[in-house]
Protein backbone atom coordinates (compact mmCIF):
# COMPACT_ATOMS: atom_id res chain seq x y z
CA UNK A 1 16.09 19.66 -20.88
CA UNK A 2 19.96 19.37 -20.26
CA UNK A 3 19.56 20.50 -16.72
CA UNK A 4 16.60 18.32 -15.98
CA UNK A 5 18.37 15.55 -17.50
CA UNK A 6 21.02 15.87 -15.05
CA UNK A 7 19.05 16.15 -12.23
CA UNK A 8 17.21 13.12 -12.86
CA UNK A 9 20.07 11.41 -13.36
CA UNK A 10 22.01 12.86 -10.11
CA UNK A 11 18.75 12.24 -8.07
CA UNK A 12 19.41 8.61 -9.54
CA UNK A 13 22.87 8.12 -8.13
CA UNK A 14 21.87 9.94 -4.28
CA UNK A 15 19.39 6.98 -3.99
CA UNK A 16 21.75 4.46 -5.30
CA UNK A 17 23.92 6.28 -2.97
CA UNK A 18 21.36 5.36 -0.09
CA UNK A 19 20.80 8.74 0.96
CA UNK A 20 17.13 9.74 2.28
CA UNK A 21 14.91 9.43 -0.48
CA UNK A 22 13.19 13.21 0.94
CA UNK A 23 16.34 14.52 0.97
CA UNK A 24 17.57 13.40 -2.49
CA UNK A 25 14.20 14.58 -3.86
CA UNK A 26 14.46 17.99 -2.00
CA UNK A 27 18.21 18.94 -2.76
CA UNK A 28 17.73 17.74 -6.37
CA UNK A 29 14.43 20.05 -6.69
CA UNK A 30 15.68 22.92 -4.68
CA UNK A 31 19.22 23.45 -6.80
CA UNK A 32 17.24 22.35 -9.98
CA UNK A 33 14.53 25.65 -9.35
CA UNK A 34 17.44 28.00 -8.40
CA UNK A 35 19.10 27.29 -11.25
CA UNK A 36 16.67 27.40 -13.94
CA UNK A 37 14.34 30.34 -12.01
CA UNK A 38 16.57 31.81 -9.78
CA UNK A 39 17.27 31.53 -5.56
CA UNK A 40 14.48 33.71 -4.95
CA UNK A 41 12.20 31.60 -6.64
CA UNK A 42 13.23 28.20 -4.72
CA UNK A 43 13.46 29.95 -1.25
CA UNK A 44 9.90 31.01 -1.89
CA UNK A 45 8.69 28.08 -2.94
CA UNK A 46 10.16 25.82 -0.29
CA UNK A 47 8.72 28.22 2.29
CA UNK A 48 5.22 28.02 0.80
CA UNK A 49 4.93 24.44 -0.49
CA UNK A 50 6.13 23.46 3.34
CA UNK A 51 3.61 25.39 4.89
CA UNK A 52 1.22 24.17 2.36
CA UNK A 53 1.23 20.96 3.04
CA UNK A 54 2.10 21.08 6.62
CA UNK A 55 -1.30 22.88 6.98
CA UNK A 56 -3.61 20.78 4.88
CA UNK A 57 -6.50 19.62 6.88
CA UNK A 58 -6.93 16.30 4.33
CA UNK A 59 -3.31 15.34 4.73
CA UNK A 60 -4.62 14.48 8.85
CA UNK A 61 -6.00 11.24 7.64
CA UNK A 62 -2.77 9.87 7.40
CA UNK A 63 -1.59 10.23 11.21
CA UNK A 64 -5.14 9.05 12.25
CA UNK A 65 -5.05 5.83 10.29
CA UNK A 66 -1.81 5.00 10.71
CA UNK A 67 -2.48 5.95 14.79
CA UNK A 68 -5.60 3.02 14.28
CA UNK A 69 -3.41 0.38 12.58
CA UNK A 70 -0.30 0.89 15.53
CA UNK A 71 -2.80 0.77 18.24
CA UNK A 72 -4.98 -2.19 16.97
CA UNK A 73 -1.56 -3.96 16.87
CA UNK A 74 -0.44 -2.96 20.49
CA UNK A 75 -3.78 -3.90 22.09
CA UNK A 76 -3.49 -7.29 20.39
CA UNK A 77 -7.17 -6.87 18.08
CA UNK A 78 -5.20 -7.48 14.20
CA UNK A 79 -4.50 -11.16 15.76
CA UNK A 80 -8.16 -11.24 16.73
CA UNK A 81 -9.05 -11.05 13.00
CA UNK A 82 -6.75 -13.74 12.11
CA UNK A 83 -7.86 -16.12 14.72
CA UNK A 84 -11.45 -15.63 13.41
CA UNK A 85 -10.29 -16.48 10.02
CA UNK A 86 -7.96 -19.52 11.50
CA UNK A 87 -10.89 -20.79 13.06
CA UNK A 88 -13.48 -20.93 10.15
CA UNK A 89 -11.02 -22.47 7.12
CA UNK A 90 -7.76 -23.78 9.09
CA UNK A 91 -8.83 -26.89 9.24
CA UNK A 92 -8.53 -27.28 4.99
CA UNK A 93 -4.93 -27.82 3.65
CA UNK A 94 -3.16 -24.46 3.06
CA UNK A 95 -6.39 -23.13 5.36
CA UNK A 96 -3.76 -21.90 7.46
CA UNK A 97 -2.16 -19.67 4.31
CA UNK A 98 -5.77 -18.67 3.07
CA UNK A 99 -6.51 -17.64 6.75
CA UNK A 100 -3.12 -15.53 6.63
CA UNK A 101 -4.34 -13.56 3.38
CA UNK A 102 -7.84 -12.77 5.16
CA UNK A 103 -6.03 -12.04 8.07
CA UNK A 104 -3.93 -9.43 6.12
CA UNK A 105 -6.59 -7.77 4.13
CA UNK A 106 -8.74 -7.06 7.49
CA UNK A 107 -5.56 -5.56 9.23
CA UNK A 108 -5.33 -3.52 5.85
CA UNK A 109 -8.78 -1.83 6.37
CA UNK A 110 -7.07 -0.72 9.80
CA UNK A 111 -3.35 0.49 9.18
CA UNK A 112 -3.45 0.95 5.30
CA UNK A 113 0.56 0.09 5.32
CA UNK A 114 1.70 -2.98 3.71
CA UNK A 115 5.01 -2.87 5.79
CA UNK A 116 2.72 -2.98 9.04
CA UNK A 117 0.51 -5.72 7.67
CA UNK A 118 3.00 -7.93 6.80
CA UNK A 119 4.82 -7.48 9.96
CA UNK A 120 2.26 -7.65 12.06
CA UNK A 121 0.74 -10.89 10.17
CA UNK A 122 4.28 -12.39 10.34
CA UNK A 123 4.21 -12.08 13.75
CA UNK A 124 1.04 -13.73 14.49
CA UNK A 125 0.84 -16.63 11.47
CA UNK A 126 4.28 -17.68 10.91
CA UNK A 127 4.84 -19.99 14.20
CA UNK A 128 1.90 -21.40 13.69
CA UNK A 129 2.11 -22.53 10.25
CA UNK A 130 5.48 -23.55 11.38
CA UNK A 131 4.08 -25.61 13.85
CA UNK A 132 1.90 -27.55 11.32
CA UNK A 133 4.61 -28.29 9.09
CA UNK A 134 3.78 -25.56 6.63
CA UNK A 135 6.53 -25.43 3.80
CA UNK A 136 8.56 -21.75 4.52
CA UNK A 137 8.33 -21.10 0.93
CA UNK A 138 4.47 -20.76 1.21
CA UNK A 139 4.41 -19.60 4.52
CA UNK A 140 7.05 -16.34 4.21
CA UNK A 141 5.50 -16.12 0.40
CA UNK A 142 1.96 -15.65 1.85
CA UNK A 143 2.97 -13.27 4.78
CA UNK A 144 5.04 -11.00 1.64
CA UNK A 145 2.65 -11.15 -0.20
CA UNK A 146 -0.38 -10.69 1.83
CA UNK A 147 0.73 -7.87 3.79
CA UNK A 148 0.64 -6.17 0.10
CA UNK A 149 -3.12 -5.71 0.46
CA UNK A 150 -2.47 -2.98 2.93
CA UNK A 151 -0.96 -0.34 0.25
CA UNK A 152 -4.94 -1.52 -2.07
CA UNK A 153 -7.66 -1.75 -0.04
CA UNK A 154 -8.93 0.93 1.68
CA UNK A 155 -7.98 3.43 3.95
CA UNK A 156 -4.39 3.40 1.76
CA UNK A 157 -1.86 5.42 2.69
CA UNK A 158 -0.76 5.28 -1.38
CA UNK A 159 -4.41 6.09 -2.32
CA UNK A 160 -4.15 9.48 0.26
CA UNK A 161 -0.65 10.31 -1.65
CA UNK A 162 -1.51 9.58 -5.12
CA UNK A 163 -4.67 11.62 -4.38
CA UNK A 164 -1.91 14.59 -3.06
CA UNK A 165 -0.04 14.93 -5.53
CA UNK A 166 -3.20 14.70 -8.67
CA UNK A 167 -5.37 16.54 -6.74
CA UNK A 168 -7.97 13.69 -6.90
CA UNK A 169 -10.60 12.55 -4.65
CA UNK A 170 -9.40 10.58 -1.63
CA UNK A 171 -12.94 9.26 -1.48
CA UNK A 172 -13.19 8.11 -4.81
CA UNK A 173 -10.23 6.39 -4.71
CA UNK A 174 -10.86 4.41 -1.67
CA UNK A 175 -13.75 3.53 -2.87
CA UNK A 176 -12.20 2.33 -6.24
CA UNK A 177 -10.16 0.37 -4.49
CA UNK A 178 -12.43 -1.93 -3.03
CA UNK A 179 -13.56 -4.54 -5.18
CA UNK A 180 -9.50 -4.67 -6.80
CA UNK A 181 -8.56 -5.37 -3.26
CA UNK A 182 -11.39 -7.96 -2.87
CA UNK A 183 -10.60 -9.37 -6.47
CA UNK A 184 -7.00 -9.93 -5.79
CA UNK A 185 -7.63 -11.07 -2.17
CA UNK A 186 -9.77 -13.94 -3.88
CA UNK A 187 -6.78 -14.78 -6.82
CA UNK A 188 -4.10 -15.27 -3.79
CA UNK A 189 -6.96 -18.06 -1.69
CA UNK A 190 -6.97 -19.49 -5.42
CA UNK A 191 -3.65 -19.22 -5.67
CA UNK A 192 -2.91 -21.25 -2.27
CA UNK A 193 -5.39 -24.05 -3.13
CA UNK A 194 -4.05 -24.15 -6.29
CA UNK A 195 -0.53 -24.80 -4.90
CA UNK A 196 -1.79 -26.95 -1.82
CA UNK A 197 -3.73 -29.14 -5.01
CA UNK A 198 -0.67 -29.90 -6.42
CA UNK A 199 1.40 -30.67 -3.85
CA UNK A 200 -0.47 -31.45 -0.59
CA UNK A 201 2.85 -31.13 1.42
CA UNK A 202 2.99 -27.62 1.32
CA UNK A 203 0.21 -26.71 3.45
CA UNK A 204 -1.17 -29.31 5.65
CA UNK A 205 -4.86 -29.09 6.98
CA UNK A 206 -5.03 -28.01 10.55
CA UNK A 207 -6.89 -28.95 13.35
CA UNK A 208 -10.34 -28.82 13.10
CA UNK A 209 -12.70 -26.88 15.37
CA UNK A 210 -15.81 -26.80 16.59
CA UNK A 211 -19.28 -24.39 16.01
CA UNK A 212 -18.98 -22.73 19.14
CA UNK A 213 -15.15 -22.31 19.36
CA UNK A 214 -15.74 -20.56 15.20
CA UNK A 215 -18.57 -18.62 17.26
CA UNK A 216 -16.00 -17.83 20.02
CA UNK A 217 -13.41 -17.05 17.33
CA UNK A 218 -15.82 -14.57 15.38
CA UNK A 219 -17.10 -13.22 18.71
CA UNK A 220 -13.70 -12.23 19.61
CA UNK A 221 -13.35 -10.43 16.45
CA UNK A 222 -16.27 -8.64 16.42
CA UNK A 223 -15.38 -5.17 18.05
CA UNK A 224 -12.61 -4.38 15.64
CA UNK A 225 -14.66 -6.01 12.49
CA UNK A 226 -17.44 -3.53 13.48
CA UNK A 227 -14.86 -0.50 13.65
CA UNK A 228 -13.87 -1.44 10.60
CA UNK A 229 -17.53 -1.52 8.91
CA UNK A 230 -18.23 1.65 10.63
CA UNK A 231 -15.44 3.98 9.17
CA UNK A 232 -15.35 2.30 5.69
CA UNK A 233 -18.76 2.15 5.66
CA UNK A 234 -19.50 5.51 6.40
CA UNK A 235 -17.40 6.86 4.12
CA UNK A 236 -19.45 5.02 1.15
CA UNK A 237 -22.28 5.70 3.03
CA UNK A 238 -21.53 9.47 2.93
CA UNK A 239 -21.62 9.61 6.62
CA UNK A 240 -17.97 10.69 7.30
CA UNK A 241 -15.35 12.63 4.95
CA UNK A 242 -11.91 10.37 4.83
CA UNK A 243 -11.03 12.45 7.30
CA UNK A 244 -13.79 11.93 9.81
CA UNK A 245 -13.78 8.06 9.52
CA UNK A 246 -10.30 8.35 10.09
CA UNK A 247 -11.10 10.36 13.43
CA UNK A 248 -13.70 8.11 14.19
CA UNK A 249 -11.64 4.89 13.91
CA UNK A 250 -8.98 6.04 15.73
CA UNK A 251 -10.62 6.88 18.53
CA UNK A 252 -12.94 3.73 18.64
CA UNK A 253 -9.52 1.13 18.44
CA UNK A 254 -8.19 2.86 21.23
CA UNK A 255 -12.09 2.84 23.93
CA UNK A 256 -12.18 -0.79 22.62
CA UNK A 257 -8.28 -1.55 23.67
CA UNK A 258 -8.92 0.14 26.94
CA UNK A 259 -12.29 -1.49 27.36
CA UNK A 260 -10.57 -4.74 26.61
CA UNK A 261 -7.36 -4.26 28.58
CA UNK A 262 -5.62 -4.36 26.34
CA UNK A 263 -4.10 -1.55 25.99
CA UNK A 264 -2.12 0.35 28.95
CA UNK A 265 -0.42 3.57 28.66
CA UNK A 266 3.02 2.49 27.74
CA UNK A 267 1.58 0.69 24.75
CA UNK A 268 -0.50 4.11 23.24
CA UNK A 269 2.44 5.84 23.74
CA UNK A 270 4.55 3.49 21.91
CA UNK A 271 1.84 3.13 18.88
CA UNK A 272 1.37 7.29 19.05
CA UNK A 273 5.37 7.35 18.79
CA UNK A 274 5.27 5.32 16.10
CA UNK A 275 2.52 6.90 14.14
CA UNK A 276 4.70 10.45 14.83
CA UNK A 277 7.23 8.90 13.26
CA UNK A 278 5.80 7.37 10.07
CA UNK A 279 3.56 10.11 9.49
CA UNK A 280 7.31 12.76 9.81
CA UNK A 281 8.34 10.43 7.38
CA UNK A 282 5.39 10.82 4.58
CA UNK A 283 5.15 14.35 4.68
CA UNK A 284 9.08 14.89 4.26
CA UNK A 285 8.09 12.90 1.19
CA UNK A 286 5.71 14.93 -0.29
CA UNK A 287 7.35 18.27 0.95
CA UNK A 288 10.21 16.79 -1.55
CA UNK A 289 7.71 15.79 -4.12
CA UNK A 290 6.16 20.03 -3.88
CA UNK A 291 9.85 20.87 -4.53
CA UNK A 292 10.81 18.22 -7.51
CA UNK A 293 7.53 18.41 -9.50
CA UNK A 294 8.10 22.06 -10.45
CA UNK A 295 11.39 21.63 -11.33
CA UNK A 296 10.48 18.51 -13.47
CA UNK A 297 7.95 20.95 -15.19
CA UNK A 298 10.65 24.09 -15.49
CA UNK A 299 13.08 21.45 -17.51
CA UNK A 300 10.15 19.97 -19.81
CA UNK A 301 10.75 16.59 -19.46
CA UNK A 302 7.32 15.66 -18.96
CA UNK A 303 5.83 17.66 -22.39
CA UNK A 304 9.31 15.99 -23.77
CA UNK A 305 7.88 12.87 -22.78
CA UNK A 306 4.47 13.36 -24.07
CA UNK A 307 5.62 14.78 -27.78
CA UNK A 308 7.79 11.46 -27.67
CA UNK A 309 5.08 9.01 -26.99
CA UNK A 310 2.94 10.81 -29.73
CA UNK A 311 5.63 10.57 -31.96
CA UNK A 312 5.76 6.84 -32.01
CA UNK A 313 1.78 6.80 -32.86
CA UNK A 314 1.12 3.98 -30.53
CA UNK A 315 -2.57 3.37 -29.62
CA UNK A 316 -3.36 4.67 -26.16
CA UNK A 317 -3.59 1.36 -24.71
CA UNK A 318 -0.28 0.72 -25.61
CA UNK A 319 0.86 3.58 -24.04
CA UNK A 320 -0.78 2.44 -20.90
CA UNK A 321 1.04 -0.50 -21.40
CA UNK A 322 4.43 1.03 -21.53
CA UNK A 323 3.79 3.21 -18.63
CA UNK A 324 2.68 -0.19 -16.50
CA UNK A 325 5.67 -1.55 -17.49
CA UNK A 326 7.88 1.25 -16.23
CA UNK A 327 6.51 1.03 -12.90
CA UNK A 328 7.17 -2.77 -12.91
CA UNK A 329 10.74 -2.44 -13.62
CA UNK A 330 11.48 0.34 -10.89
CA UNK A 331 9.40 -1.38 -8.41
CA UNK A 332 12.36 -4.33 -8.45
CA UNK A 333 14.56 -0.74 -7.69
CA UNK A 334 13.16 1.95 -5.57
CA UNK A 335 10.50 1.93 -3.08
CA UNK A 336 6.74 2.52 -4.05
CA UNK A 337 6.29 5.68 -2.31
CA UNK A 338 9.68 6.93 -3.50
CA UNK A 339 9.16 5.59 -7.40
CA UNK A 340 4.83 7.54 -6.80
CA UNK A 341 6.21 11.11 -6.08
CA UNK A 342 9.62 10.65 -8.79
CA UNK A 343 7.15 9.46 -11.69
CA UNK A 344 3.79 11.29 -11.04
CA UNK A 345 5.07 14.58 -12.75
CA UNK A 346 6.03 12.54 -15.81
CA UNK A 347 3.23 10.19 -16.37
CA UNK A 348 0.36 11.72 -14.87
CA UNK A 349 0.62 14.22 -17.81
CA UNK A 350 0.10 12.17 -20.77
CA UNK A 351 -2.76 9.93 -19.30
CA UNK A 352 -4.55 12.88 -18.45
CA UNK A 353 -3.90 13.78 -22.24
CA UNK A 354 -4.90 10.50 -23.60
CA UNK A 355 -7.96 10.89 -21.88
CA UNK A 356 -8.02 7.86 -19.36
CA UNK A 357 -10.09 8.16 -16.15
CA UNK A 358 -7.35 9.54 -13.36
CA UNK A 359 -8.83 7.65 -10.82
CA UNK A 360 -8.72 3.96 -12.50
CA UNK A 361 -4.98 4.80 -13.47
CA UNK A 362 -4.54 5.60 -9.56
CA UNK A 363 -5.86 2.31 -9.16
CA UNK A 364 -3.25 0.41 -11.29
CA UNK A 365 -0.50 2.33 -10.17
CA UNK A 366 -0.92 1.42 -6.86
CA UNK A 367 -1.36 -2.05 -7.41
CA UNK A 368 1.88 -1.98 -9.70
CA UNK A 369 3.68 -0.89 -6.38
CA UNK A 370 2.52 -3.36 -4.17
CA UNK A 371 4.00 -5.69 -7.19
CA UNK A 372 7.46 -4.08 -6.36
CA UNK A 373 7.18 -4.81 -2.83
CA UNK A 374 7.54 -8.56 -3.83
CA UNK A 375 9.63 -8.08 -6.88
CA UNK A 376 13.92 -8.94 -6.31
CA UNK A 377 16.15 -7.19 -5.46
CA UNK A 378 14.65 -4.51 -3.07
CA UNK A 379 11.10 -6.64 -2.06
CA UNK A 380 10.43 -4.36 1.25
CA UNK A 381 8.21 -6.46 2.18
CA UNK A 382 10.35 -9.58 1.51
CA UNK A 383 12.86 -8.04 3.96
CA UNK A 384 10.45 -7.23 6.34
CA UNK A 385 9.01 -10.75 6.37
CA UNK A 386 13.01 -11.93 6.56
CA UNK A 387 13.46 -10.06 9.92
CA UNK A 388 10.44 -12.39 11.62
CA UNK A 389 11.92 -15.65 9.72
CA UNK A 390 15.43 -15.37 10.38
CA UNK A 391 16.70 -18.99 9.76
CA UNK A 392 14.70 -18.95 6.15
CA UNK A 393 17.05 -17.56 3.25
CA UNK A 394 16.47 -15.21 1.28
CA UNK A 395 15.66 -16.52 -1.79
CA UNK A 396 13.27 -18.95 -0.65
CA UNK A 397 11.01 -16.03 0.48
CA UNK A 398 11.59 -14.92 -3.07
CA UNK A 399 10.59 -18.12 -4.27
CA UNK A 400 7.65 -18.36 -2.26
CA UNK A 401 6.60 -14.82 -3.18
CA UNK A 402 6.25 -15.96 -6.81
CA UNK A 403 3.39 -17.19 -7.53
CA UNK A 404 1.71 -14.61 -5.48
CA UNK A 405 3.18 -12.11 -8.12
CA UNK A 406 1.64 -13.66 -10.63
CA UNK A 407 -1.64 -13.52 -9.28
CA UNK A 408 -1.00 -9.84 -9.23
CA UNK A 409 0.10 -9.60 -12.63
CA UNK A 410 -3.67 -11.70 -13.65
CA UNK A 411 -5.12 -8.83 -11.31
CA UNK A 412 -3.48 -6.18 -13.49
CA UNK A 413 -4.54 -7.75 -16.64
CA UNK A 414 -8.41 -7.96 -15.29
CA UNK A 415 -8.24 -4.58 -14.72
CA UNK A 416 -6.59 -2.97 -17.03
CA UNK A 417 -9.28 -5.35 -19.50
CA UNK A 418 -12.46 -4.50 -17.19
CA UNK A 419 -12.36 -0.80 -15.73
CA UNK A 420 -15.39 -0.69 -14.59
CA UNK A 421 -14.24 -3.42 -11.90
CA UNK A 422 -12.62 0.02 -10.42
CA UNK A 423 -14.80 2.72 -11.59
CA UNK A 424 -18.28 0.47 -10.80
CA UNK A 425 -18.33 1.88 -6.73
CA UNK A 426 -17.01 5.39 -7.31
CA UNK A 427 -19.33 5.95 -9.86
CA UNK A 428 -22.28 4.85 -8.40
CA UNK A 429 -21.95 5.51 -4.85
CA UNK A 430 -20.64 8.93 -5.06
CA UNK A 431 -23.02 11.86 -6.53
């Protein structure tokens, strides 16, 4: 316990440090296993976990649908979806902010990353709510918070780890995360009417258009919107494996872009650089995670953490509660997929002995780290946002970001209240 203790804590000060959060995790979990079992024992397991995991055919739907998100961005189809959107409600006030959101959660059934859907969706809505006299605080608010739909609804690149690292069902938890990603796309449109009800000047209506330029609009859209049906579809449909759709997708964004031409050679090599890159990045992340976890388990800490949670006799709900909590205070401090792979080991534990479904936990988890892409000091997303605005400050993308984090908390209440809003589709739909 003394030496896990320490680790913790030294892993702790690396990251306040600002070194790599893969390399903190890995030198923290290498020393931590040769100490307490012995070199031998870490060499070993470094060389197997690496090869492990480098080798897993289910960890190749993370290049493939990170490869779809990059290339629908190069070849120009994610603004397609939000001119669709622009064209049916811009023309209400805020319709401009609602058309962001939609915009955001159809780019998150391509990419799965909220960084890339709220920089992409910066990109393409900003200057034009700017150009209607949009107020930045709802404008840079609904891009930040938006683009957090990427990390919930499905194909989720926190979904695919979570699912890593408890051995769960990737299927099953995309499709659990459906109707939460529909349910809190619907609270942030509320949300922005709500705010546009009170005070009209933050989102003027836009222009209006007409039935055949909405036709136009959808037409447009179309291609990708059917790629998108296709590979989510067929995974509920129990056409494709996660993996499959992920194949399929790919390879459909990239014959539409070319079809299109849209998308020349120096653009897929840019998005296939990209996706190299990102996907290095994830795997160095769980390669650390393989190395921490059994160190975490060597020390005790988690069983330590268990026997202290039955020792204050709380009700299992408020357990939950506590654990939520947690994760809401280390999303305003670490990074999601940093704060997934340091707290898994711990908490995964005593839900599974409390006897709450894995999969609706998942669920909430994941939704409590989009929250800490919003939440001060370290909102990525609110940085990432911040890069496209440059003359808005800081804190008035906080500010706008607010009220978009409440709507998240109301989505965390409803489903922490309701599971079955998460377990209805994987339970049904999968035999």
């Amino acid at each position: 316990m003394t030496i896990g203790t320490l680790g913790m804590a030294i892993l702790l000060m690396l990251l306040v440090l600002r070194v790599p959060v893969a390399l903190a995790m890995f030198a923290v979990g290498f020393v931590g296993i040769a100490v307490l079992n012995g070199p031998m024992a870490a060499m070993s397991l470094m060389a197997s976990e690496t090869f492990t995991l480098s080798s897993s055919a289910e960890l190749v739907v993370v290049p493939l649908f990170i490869l779809m998100g990059n290339v629908a961005t190069e070849a120009g189809l994610s603004r397609r979806l939000y001119d669709a959107a622009y064209a049916v409600i811009g023309s209400i006030r805020g319709g401009l902010a609602s058309a962001t959101v939609i915009g955001c959660g159809g780019f998150a059934a391509l990419s799965g990353s909220s960084v890339a859907s709220a920089l992409t969706m910066g990109k393409v809505s900003l200057a034009e709510m700017d150009r209607f006299n949009y107020d930045s605080r709802l404008s840079t608010g609904v891009v930040a918070a938006g683009g957090t739909l990427g990390i919930l609804i499905p194909p989720s690149t926190g979904f695919v780890i979570y699912a890593i690292l408890t051995q769960q069902s990737i299927g099953r938890l995309f499709l659990a995360g459906v109707l939460p990603g529909l349910l809190l796309l619907t609270l942030f449109v509320l949300t922005i009417s709500l705010l546009c009800l009170v005070n009209p000047k933050l989102g003027p209506a836009g222009p209006r258009t007409s039935l055949s330029q909405k036709a136009q609009a959808i037409g447009g859209a179309a291609p990708i919107l059917g790629i998108i049906l296709l590979t989510i579809g067929g995974i509920y449909g129990g056409i494709f494996s996660p993996v499959e759709a992920a194949a399929v997708g790919a390879g459909l964004v990239i014959l539409v872009g070319a079809a299109l031409g849209k998308l020349s050679l120096r653009a897929l090599w840019s998005a296939t650089r990209d996706s190299v890159v990102t996907t290095a990045t994830v795997m160095l992340i769980l390669i650390s995670a393989h190395m921490i976890n059994p160190f975490l388990a060597l020390s005790q800490i988690p069983q330590a953490l268990g026997e202290f949670l039955a020792a204050l006799q709380m009700p299992p709900m408020g357990v939950l509660v506590v654990i939520l909590a947690c994760y809401l205070v280390l999303g305003c401090f670490l990074e999601g997929f940093a704060m997934l792979v340091l707290t898994m080991p711990i908490f995964f534990p005593v839900i599974m002995q409390l006897g709450f479904d894995p999969i609706w936990f998942g669920v909430l988890v994941v939704l409590t780290l989009e929250m800490g892409l919003i939440s001060p000091p370290v909102g990525v997303n609110v940085f990432i946002v911040k890069s496209v605005a440059r003359d808005v400050p800081l804190g008035r993308i906080f500010a706008g970001v607010f009220p978009f984090w409440l709507a998240m908390l109301a989505a965390l209440a409803l489903l922490v209240a309701f599971p079955q809003i998460v377990l209805l589709l994987p339970n049904t739909m999968i035999n």
